[in-house]
N, C-alpha and C. Protein backbone atom coordinates (compact mmCIF):
# COMPACT_ATOMS: atom_id res chain seq x y z
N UNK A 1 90.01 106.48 92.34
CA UNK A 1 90.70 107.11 91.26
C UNK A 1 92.14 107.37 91.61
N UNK A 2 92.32 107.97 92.80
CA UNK A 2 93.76 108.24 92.91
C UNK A 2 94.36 107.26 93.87
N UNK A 3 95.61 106.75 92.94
CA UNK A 3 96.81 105.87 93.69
C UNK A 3 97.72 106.77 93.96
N UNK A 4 97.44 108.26 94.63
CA UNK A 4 98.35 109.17 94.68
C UNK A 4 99.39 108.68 95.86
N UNK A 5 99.11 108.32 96.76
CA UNK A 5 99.17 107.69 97.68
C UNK A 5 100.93 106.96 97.85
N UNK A 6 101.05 106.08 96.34
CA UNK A 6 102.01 105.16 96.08
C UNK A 6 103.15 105.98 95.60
N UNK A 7 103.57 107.11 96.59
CA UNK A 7 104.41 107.38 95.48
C UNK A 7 105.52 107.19 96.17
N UNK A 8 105.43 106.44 97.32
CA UNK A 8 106.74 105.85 98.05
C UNK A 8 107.13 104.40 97.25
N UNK A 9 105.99 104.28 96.44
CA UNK A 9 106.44 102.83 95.65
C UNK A 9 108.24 103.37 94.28
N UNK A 10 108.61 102.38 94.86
CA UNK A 10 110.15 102.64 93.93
C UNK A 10 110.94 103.74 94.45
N UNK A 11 111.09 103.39 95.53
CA UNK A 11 111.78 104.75 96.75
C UNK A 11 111.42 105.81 96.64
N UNK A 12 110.12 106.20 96.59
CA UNK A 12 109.62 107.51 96.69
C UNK A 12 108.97 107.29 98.34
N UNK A 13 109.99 108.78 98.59
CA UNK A 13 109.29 108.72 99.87
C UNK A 13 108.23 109.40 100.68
N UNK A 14 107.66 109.36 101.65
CA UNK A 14 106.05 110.33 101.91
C UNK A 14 106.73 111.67 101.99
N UNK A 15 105.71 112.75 101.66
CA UNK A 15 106.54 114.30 101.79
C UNK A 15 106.58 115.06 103.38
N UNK A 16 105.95 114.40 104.23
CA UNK A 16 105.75 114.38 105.17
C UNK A 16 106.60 113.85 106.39
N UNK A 17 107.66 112.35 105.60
CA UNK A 17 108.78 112.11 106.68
C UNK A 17 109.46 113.26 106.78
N UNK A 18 110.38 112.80 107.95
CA UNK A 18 111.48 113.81 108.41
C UNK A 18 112.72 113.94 107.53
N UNK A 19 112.71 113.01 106.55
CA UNK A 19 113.95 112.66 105.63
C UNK A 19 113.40 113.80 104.51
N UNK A 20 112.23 113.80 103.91
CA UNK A 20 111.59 114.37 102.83
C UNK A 20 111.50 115.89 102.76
N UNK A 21 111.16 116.41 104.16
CA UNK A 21 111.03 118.01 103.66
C UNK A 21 112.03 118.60 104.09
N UNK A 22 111.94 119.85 103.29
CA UNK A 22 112.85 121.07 102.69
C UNK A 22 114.31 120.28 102.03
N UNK A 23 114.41 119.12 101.70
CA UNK A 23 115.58 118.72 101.11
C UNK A 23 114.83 117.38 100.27
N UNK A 24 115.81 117.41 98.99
CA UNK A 24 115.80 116.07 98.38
C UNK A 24 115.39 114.85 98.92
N UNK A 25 114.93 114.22 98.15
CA UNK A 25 114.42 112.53 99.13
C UNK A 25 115.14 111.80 98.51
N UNK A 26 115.59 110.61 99.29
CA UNK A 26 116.40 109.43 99.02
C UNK A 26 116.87 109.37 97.83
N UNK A 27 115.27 109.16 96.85
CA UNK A 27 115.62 108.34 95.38
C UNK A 27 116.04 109.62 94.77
N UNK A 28 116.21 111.29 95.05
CA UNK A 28 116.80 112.21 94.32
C UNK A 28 118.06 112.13 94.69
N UNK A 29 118.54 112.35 95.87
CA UNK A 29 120.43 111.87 96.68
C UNK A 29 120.41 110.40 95.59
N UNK A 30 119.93 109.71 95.64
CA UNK A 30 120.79 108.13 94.92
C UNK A 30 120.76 108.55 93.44
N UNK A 31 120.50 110.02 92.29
CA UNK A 31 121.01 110.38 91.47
C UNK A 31 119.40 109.49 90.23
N UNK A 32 117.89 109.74 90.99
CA UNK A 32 117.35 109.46 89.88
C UNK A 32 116.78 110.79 89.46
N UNK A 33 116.97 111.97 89.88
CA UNK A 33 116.67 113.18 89.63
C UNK A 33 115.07 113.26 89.75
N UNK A 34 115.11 114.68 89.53
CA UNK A 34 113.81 115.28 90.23
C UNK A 34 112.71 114.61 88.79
N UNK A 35 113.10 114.63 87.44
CA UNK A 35 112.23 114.73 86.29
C UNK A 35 111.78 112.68 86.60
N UNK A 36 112.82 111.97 86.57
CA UNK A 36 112.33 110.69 86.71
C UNK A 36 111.53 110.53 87.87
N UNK A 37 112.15 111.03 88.92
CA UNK A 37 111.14 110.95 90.29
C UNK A 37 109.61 111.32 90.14
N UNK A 38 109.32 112.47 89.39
CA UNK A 38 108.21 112.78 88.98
C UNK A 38 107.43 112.29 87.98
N UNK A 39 108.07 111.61 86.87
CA UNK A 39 107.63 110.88 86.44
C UNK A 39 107.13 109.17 86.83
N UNK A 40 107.78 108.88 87.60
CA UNK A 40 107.27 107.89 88.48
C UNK A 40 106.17 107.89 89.32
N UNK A 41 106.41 109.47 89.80
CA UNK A 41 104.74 109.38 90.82
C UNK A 41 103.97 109.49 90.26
N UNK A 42 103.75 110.46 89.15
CA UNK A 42 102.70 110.40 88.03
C UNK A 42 101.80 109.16 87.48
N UNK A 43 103.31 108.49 87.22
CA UNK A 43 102.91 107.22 85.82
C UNK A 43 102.60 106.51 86.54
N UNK A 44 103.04 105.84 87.97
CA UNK A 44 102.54 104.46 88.06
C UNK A 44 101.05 104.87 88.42
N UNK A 45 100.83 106.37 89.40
CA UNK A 45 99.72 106.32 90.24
C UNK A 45 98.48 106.62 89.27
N UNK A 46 98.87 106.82 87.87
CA UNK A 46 98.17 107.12 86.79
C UNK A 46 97.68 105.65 85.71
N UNK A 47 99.14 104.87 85.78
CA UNK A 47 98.62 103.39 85.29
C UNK A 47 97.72 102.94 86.20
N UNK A 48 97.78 102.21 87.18
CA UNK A 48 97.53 101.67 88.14
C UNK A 48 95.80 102.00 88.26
N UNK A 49 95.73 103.73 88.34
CA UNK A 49 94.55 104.21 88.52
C UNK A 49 93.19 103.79 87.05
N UNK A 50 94.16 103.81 86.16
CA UNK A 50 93.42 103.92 84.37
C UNK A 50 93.11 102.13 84.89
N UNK A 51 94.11 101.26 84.96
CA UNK A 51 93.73 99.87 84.59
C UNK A 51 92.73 99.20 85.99
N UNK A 52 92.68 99.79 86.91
CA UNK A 52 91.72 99.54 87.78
C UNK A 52 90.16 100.40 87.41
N UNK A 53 90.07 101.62 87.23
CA UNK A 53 88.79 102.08 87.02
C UNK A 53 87.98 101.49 85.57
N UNK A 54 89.25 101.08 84.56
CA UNK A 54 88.43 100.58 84.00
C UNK A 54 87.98 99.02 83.73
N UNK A 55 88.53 98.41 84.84
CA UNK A 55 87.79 97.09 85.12
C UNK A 55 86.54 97.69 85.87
N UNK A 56 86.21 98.93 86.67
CA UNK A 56 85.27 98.79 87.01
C UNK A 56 84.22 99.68 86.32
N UNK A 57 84.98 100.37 85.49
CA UNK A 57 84.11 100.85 84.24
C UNK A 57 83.36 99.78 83.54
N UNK A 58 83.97 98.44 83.24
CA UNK A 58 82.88 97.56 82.22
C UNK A 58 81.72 96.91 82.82
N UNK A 59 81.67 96.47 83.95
CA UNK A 59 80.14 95.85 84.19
C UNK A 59 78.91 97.33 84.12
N UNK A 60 79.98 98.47 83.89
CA UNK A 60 78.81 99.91 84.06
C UNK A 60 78.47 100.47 82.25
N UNK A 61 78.87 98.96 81.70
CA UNK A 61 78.25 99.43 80.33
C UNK A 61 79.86 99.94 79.73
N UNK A 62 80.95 100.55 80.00
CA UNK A 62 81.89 101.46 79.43
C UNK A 62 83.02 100.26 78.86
N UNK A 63 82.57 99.77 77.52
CA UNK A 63 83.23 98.67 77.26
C UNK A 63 83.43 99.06 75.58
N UNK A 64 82.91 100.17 74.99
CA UNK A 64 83.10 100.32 73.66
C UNK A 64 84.53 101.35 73.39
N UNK A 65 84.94 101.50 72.46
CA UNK A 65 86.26 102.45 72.54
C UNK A 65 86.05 103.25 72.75
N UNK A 66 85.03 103.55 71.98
CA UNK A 66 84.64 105.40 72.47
C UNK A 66 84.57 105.79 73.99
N UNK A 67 83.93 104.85 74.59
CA UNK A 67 83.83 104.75 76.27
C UNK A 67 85.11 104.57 77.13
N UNK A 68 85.84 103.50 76.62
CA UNK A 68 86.97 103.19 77.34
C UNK A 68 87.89 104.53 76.70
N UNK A 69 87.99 105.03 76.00
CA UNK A 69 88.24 106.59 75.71
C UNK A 69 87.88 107.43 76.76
N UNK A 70 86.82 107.63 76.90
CA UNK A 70 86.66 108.83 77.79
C UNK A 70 86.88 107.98 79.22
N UNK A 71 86.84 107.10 79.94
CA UNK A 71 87.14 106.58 80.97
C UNK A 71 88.66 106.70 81.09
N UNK A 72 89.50 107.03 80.06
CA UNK A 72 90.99 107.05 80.23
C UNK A 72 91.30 109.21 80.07
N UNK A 73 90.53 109.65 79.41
CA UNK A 73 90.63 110.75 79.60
C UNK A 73 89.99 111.30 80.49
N UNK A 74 89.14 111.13 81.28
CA UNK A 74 88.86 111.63 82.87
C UNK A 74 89.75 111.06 83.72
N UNK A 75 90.79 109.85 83.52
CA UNK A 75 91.63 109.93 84.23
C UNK A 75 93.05 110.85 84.01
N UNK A 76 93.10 111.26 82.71
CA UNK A 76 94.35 111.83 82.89
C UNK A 76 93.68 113.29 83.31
N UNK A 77 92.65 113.80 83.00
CA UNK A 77 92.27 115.17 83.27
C UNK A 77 92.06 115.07 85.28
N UNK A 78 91.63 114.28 85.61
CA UNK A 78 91.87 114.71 87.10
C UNK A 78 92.85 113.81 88.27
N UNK A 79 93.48 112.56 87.60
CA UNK A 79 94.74 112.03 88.38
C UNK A 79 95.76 112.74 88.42
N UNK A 80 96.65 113.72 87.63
CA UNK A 80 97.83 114.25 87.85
C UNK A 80 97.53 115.80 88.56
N UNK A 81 95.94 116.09 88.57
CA UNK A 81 96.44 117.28 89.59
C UNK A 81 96.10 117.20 91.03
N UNK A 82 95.12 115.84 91.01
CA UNK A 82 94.93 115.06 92.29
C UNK A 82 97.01 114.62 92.88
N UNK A 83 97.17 114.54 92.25
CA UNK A 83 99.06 113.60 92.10
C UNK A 83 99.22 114.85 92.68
N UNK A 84 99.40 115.88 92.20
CA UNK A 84 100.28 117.05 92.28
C UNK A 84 100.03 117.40 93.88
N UNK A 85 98.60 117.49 93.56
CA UNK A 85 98.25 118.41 95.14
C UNK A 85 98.24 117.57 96.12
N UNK A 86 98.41 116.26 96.34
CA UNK A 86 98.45 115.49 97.63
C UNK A 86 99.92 116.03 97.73
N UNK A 87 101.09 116.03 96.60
CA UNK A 87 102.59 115.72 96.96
C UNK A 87 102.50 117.49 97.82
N UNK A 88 102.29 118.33 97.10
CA UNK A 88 102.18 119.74 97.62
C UNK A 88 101.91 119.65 98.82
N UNK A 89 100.48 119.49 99.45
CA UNK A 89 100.16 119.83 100.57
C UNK A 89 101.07 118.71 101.50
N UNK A 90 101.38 117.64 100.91
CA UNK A 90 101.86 116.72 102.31
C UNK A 90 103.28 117.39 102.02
N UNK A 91 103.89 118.02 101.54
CA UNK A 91 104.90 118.96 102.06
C UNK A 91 104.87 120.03 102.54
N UNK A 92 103.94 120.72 102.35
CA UNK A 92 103.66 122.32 103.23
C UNK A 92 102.87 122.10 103.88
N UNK A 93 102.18 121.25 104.64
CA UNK A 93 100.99 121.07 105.51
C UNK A 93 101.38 119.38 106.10
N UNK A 94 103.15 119.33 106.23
CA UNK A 94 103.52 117.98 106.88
C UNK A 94 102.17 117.76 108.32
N UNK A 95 101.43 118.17 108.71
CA UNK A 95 100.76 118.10 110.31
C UNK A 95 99.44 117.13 109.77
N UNK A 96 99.29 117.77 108.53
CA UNK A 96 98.00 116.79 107.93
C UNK A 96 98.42 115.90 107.12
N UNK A 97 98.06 115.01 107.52
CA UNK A 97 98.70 113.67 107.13
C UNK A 97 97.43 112.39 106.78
N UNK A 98 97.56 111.55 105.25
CA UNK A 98 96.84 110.36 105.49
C UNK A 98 95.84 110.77 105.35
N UNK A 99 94.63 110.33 105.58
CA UNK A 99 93.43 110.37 105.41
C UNK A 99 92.86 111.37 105.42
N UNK A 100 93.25 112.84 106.27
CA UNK A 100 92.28 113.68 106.01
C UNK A 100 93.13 114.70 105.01
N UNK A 101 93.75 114.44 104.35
CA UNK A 101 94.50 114.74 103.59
C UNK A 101 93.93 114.18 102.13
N UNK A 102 94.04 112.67 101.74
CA UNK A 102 93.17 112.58 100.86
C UNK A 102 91.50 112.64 100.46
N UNK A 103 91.02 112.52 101.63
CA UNK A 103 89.44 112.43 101.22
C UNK A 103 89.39 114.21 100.97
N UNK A 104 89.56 115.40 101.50
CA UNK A 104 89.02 116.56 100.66
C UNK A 104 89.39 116.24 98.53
N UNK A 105 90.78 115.73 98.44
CA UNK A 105 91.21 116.05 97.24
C UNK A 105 90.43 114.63 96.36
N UNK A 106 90.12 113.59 96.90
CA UNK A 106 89.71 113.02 96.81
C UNK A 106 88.11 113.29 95.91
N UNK A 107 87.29 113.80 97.47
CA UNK A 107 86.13 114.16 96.71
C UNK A 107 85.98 115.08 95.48
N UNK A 108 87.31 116.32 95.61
CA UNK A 108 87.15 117.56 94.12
C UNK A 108 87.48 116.16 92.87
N UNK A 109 88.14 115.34 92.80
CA UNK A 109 88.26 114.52 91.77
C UNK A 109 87.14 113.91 91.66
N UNK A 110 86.34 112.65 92.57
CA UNK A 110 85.28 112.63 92.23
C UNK A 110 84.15 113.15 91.56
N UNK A 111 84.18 114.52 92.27
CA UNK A 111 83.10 115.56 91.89
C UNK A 111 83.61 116.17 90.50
N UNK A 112 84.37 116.45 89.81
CA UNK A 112 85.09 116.37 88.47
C UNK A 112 84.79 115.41 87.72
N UNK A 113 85.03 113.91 87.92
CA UNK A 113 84.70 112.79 87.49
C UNK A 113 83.40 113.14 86.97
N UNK A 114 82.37 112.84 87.60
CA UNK A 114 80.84 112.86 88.28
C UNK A 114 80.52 113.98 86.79
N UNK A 115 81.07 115.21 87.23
CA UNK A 115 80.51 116.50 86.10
C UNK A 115 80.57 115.64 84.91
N UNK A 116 81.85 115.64 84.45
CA UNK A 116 82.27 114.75 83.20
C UNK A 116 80.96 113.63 82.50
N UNK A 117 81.07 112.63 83.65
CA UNK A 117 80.44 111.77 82.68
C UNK A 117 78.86 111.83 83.24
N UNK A 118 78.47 112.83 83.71
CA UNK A 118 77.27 113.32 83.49
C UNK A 118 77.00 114.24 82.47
N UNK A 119 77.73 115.05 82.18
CA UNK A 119 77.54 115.57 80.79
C UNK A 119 77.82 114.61 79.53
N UNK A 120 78.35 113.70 79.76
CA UNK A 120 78.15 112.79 78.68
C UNK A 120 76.82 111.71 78.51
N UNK A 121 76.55 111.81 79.56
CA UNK A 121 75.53 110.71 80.12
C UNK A 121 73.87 111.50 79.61
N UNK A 122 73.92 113.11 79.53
CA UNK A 122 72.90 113.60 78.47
C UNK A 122 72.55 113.28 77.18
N UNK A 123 74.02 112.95 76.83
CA UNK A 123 73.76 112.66 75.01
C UNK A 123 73.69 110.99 75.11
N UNK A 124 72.50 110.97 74.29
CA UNK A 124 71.66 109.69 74.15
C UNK A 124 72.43 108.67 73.01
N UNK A 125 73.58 109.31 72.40
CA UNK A 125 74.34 107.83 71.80
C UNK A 125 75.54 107.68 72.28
N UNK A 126 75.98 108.18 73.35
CA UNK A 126 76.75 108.16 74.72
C UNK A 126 76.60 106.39 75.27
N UNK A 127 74.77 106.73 75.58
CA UNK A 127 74.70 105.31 76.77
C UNK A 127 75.02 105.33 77.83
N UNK A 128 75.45 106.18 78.55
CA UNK A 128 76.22 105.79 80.03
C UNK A 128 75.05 105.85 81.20
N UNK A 129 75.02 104.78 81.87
CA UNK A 129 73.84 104.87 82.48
C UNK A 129 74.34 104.95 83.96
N UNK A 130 73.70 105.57 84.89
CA UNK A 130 74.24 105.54 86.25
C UNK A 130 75.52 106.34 86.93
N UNK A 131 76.01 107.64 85.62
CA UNK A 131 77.48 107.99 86.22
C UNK A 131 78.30 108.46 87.07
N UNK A 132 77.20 108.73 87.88
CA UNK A 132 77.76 108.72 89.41
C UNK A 132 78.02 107.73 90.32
N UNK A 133 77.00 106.63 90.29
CA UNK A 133 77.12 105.65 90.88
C UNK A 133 78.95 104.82 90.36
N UNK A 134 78.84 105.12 88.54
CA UNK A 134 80.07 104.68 88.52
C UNK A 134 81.56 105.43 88.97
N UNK A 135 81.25 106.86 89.02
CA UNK A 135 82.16 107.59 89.63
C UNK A 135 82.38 107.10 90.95
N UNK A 136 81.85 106.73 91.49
CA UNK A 136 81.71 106.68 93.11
C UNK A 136 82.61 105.40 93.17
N UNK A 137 81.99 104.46 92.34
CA UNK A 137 82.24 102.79 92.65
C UNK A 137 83.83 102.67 92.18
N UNK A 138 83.68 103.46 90.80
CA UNK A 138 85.52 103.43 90.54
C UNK A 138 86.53 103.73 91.09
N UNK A 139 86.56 105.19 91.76
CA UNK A 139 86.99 105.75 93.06
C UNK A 139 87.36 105.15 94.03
N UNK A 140 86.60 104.53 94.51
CA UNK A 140 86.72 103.82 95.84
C UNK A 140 87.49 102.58 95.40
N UNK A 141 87.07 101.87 94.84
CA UNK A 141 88.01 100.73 94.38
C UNK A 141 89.69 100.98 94.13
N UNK A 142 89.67 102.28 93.57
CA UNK A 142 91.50 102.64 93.28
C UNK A 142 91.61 103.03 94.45
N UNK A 143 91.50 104.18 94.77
CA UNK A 143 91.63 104.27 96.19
C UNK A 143 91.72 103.22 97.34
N UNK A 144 90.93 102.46 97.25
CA UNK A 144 90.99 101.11 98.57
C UNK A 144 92.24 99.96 98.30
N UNK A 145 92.21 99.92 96.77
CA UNK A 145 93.55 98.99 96.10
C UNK A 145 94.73 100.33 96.55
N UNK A 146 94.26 101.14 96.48
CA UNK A 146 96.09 101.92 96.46
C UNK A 146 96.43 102.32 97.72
N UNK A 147 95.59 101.78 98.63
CA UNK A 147 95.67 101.78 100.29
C UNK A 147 95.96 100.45 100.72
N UNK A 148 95.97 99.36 100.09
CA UNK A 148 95.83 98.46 99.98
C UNK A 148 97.49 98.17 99.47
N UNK A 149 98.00 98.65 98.23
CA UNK A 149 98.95 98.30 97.70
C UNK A 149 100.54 99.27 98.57
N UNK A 150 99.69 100.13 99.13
CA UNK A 150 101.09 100.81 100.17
C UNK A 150 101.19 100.19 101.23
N UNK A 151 100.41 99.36 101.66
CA UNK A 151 100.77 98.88 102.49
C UNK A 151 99.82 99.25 104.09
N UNK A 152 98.91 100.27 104.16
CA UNK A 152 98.22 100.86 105.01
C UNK A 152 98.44 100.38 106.45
């Protein structure tokens, strides 16, 4: 689910270099300001995340609008505060870094995910069959592509 990861993509840099904390980063000094900067980490790690989970949303049945609906609104309800809190802690907690950094925030999104479309997965003209298994499988796939796409 989360390409939080990428937000060094388009000169965003980790919050954790030595360039990054307690001062502006690069792409804010080169004058793209704090609102575009943030909108960049948001949007791409939010596109990126929507058009990957839901390729792996359709072999799990989630291919009708109504479905590909809620597969895009569980991503905006738990990618931007997954976004938020990786950028947070990898600035006030520069020592934790990378991996054990994302898998706690990681799993509260999952486990969010998971609630979601298990409560949908009760109501019988829903259809969603398996929604953990698809929580799990979608997850990992953005995640492994957005480890994948920084460059790891």
């Amino acid at each position: 689910m989360l390409l939080f990861f990428l937000r060094n993509y388009w000169l965003l840099e980790k919050p954790h270099s030595s360039k990054a904390i307690g001062r502006l980063t690069t792409a804010q000094q080169e004058g793209d300001g704090s609102v575009f900067y943030f909108v960049k980490m948001f949007g791409i790690s939010l596109g990126l995340t929507i058009l990957i989970e839901l390729a792996v949303a359709a072999p799990f049945g989630m291919r009708t609008r109504k479905k590909i609906l809620l597969v895009l609104l569980v991503n905006v309800l738990t990618n931007p505060p997954a976004v938020l809190a990786y950028w947070l802690l990898g600035r006030f907690l520069p020592e934790v870094t990378g991996i054990l950094l994302q898998l706690p925030i990681e799993a509260v999104a999952v486990a969010a995910e998971a609630f979601v479309y298990c409560s949908f997965a009760k109501e019988p003209q829903w259809e969603i069959n398996h929604p953990i298994a698809l929580t799990v499988t979608a997850n990992l796939c953005s995640w492994l592509c957005g480890g994948m796409l920084s460059g790891w």
